[in-house]
Protein backbone atom coordinates (compact mmCIF):
# COMPACT_ATOMS: atom_id res chain seq x y z
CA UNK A 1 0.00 0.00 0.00
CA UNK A 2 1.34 3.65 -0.69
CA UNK A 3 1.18 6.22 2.01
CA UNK A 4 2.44 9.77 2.25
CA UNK A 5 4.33 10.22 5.88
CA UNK A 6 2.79 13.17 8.19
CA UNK A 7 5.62 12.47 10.62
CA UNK A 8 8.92 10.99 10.24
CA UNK A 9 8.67 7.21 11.17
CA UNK A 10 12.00 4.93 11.87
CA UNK A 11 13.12 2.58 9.32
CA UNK A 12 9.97 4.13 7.16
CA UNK A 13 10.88 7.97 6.15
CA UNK A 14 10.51 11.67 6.69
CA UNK A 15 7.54 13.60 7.06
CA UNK A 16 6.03 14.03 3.64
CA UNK A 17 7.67 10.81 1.69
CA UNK A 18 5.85 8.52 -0.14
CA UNK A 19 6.51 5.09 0.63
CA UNK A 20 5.36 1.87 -0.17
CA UNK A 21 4.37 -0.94 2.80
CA UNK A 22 2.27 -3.93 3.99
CA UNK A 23 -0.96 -3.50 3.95
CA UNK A 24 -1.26 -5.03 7.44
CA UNK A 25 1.40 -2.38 8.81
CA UNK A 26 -0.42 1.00 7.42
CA UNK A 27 -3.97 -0.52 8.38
CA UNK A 28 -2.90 -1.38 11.73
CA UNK A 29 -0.65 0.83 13.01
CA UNK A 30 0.28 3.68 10.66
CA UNK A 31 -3.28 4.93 9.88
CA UNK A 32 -4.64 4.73 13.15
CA UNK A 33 -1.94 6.71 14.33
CA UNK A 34 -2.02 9.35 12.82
CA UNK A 35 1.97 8.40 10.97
CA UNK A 36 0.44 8.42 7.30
CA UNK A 37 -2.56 8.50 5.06
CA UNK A 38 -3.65 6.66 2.06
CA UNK A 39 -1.73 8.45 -1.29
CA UNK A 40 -5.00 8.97 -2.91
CA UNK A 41 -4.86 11.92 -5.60
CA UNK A 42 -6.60 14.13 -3.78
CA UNK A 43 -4.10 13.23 -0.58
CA UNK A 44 -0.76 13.88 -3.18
CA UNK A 45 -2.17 17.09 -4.36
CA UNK A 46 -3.01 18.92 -0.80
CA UNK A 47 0.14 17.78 0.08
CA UNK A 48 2.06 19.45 -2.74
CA UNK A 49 -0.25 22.60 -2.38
CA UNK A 50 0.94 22.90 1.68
CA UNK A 51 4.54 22.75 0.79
CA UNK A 52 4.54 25.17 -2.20
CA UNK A 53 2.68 27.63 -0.01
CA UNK A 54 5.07 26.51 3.28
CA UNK A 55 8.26 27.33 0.77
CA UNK A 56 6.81 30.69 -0.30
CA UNK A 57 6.03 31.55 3.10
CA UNK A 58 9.90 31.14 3.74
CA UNK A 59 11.20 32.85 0.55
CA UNK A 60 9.06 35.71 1.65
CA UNK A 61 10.58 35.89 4.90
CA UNK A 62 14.08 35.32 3.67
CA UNK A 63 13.39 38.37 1.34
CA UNK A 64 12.07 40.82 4.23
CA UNK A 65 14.96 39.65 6.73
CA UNK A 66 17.48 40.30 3.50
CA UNK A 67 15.65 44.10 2.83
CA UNK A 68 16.16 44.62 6.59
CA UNK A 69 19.67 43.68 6.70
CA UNK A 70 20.15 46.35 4.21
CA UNK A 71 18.29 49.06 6.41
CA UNK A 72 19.99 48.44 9.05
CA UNK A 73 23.63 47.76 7.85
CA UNK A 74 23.46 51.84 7.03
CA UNK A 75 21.86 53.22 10.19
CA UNK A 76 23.06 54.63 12.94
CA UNK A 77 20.95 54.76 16.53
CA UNK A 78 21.12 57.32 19.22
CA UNK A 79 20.61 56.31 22.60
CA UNK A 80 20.39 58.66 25.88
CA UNK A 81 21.74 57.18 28.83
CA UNK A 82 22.83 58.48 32.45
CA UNK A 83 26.12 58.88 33.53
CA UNK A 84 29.04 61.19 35.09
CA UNK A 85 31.09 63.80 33.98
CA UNK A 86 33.91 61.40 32.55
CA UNK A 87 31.83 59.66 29.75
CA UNK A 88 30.99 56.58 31.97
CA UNK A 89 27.68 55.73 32.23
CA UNK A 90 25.81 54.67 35.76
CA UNK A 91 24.34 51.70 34.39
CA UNK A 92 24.53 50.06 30.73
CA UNK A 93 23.01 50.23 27.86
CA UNK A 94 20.48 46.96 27.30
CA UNK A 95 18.95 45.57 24.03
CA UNK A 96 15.65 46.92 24.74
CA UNK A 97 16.63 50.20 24.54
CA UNK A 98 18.40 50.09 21.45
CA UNK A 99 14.83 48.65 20.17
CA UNK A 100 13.19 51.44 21.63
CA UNK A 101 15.68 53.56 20.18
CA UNK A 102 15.24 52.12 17.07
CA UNK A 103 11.86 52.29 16.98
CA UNK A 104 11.30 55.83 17.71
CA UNK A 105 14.59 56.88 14.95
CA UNK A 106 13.55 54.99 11.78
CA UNK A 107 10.43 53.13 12.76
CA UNK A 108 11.76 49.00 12.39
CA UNK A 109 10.49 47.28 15.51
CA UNK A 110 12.73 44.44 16.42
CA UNK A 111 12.77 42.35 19.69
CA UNK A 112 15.65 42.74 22.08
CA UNK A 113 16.75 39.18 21.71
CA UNK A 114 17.42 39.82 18.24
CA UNK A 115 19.86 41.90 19.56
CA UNK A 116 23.92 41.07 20.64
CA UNK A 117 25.51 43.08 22.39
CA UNK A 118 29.53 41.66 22.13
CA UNK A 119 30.58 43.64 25.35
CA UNK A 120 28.16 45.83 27.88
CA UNK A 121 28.04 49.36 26.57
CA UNK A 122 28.95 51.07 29.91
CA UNK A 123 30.89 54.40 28.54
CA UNK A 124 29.45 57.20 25.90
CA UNK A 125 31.15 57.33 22.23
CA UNK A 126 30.54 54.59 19.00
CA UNK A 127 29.35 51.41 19.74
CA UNK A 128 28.57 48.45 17.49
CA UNK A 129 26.16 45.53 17.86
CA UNK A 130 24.61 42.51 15.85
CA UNK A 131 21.13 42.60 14.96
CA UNK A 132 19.69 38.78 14.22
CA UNK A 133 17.18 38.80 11.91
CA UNK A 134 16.91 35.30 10.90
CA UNK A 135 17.27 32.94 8.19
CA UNK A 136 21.53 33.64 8.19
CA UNK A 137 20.70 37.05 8.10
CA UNK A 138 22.74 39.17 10.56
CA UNK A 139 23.90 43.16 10.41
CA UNK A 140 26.06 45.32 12.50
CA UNK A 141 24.31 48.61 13.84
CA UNK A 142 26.09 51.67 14.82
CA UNK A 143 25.32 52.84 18.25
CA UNK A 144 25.77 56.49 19.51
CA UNK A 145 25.75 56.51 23.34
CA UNK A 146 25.37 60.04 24.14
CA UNK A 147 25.28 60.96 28.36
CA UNK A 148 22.07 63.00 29.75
């Protein structure tokens, strides 16, 4: 009997193959749980439908993370944070205020664990960190720490 796999089953396949087995096997265990369905036409065909619109999902989303990239690679984000006289700053700076930051200077919303800072930014002056944005898709934003 032919069956397309919903999940991956040992010794069987990954999710979405089509295999062929004993009838006995995909009647009485396969089937009933769930592991594959009968590779009717109509079966083959949704299946091919999900996974085109699955992959164009992801090209989509590979294309807006690749556009952003390119924002962000060539801006440069001003944040205000309190500090002394010599340029050192009472606290640090944290990735949610660079999103804030970022937000309110060129309007891109990002979460702060998209955000890595390599060091804590403790001292006013340039500053660079590495925005994730997914699918292999990292830039480096400029950071001006200016003290209040």
């Amino acid at each position: 009997m032919k069956l397309i796999l919903q999940t991956d089953v040992k010794d069987q396949g990954k999710r979405g193959d089509l295999v062929e087995v004993s009838d006995g096997y995909a009647r009485n265990y396969l089937i009933p749980r769930k592991l594959a369905v009968e590779a009717t036409p109509d079966q083959l065909n949704a299946f091919k439908n999900r996974e085109a619109a699955k992959a164009a999902k992801l090209k989509k989303e590979k294309d807006a993370a690749a556009r952003l990239k390119g924002v962000i690679g060539g801006a440069s984000v001003t944040v205000k944070g309190k500090g002394g006289s010599a340029g050192r700053l009472f606290g640090s700076i944290t990735g949610r205020e660079i999103c804030e930051a970022l937000k309110a200077q060129h309007g891109i919303e990002l979460e702060k664990h998209q955000i890595t800072l390599r060091e804590p930014v403790r001292t006013a002056g340039s500053h660079t960190c590495v925005v994730k944005l997914g699918h292999e898709n990292n830039a480096e934003l400029k950071i001006e720490v200016v003290v209040e």
